[in-house]
C-alpha atoms as a PDB file:
ATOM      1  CA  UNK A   1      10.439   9.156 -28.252  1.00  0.00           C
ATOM      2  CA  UNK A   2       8.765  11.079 -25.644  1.00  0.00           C
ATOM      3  CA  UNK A   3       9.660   9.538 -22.986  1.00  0.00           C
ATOM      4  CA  UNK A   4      13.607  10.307 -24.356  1.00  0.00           C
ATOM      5  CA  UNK A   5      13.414  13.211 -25.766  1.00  0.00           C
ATOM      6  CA  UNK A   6      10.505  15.574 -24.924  1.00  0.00           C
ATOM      7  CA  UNK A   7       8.947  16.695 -21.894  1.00  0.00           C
ATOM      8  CA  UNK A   8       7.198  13.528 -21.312  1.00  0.00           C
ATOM      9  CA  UNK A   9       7.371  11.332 -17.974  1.00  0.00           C
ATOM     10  CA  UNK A  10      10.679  10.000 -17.258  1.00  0.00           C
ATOM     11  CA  UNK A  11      11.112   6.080 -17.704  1.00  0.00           C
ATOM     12  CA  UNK A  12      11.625   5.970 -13.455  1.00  0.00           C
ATOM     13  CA  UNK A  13       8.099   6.962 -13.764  1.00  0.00           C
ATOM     14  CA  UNK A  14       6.952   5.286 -16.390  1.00  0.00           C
ATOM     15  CA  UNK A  15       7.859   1.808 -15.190  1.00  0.00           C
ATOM     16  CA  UNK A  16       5.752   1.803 -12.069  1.00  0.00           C
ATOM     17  CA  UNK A  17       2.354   3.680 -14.693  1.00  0.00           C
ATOM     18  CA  UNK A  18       2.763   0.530 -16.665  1.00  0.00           C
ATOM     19  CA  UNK A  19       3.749  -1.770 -13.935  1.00  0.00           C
ATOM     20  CA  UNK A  20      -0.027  -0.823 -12.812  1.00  0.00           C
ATOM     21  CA  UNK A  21      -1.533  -0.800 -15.560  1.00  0.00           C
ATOM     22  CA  UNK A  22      -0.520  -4.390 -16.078  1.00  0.00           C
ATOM     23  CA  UNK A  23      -1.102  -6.197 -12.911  1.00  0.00           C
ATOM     24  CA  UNK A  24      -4.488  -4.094 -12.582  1.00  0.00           C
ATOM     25  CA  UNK A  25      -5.764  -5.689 -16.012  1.00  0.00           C
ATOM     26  CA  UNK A  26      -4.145  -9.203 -14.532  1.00  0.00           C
ATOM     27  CA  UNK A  27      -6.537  -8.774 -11.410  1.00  0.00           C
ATOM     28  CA  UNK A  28      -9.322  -7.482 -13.677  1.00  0.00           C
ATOM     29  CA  UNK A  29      -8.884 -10.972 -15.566  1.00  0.00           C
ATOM     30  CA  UNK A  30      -8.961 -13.083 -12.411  1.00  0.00           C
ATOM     31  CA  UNK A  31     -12.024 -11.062 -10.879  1.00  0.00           C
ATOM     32  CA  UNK A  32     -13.928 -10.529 -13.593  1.00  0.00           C
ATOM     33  CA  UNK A  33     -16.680 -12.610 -12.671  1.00  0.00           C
ATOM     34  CA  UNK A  34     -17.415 -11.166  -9.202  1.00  0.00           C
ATOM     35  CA  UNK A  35     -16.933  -7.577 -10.521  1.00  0.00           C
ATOM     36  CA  UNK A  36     -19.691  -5.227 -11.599  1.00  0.00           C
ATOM     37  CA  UNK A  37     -19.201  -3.096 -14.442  1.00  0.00           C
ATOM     38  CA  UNK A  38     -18.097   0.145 -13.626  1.00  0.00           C
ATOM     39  CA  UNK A  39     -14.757   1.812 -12.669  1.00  0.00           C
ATOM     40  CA  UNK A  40     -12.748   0.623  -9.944  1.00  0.00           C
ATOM     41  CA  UNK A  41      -9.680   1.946  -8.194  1.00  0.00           C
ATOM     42  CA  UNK A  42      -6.924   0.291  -8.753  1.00  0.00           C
ATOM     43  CA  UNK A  43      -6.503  -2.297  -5.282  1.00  0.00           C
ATOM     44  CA  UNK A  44      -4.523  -1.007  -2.937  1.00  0.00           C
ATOM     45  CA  UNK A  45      -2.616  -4.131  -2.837  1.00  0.00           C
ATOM     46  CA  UNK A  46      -0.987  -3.774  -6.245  1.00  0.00           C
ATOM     47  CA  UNK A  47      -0.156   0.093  -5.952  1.00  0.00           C
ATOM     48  CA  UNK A  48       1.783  -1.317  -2.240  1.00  0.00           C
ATOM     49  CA  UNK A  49       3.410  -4.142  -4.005  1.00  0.00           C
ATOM     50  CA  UNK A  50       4.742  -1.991  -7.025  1.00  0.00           C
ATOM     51  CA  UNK A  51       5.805   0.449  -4.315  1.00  0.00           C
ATOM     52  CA  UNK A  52       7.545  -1.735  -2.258  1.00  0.00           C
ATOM     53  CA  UNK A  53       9.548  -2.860  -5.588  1.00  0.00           C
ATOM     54  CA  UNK A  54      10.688   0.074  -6.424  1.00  0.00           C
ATOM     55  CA  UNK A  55      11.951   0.885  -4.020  1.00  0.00           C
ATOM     56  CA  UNK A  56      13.202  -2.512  -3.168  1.00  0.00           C
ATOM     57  CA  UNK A  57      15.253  -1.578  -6.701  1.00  0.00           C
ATOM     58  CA  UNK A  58      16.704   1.686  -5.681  1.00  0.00           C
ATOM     59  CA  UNK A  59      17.838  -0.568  -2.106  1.00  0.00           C
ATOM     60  CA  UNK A  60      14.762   1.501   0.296  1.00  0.00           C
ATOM     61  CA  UNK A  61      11.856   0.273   1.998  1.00  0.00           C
ATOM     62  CA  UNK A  62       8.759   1.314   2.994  1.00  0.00           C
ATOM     63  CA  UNK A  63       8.932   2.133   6.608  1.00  0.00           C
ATOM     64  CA  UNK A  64       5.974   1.697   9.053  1.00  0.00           C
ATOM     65  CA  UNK A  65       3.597   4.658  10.418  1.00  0.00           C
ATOM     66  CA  UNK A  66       3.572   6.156  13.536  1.00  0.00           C
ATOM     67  CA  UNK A  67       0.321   6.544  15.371  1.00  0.00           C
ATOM     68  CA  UNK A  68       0.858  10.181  14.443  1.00  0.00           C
ATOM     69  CA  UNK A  69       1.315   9.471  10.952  1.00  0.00           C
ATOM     70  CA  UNK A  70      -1.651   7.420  10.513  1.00  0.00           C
ATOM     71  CA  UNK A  71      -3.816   9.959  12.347  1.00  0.00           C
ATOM     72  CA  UNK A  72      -2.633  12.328  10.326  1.00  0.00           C
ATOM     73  CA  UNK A  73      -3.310  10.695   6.997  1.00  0.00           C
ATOM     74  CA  UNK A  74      -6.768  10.075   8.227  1.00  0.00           C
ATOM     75  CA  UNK A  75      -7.645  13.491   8.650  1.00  0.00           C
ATOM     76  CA  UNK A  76      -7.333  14.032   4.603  1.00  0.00           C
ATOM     77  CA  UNK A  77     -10.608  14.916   3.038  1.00  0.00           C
ATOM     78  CA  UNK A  78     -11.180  15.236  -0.664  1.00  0.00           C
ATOM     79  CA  UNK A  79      -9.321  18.480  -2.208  1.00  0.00           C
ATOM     80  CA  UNK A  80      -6.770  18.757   0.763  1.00  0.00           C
END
C-alpha cells in the first residue's frame, strides 16, 4: 500500500532497494565462511551490476570517467 498510495518510495526505487537486498544476502550465503561477523558494505560489485541493469532497462548505460571525473570523486571526504 505504501508504496501505491502514500508517500512511500516509488516502485522505480524500490526494485533496485530489494534487488540489493537480495543479491547482498546471496553473497552473504556464499561468503559466509570467510566473513567475520560484523557489518559489511554492501560489495561494490552488486550495487554496479544492479546499476548497470537498470539502466540497461530504461535503454542507458553507464558511461566511463574522465580523468577529471575520477579525480574529482576522489577528493570526497566523509560529510561532503
Amino acid at each position: 500500500m505504501n508504496l501505491a498510495t502514500a508517500e512511500g518510495h516509488p516502485s522505480s526505487v524500490m526494485d533496485m532497494s530489494f534487488a540489493n537486498q537480495a543479491l547482498s544476502a546471496e553473497y552473504l550465503q556464499k561468503h559466509h565462511k570467510k566473513l567475520e561477523r560484523k557489518v559489511y558494505p554492501v560489495p561494490a560489485e552488486i550495487d554496479k551490476e544492479i546499476a548497470r541493469l537498470k539502466l540497461a532497462g530504461m535503454g542507458m548505460r553507464i558511461d566511463k570517467l574522465t580523468k577529471e571525473q575520477k579525480k574529482y570523486l576522489a577528493s570526497w571526504e566523509m560529510g561532503t
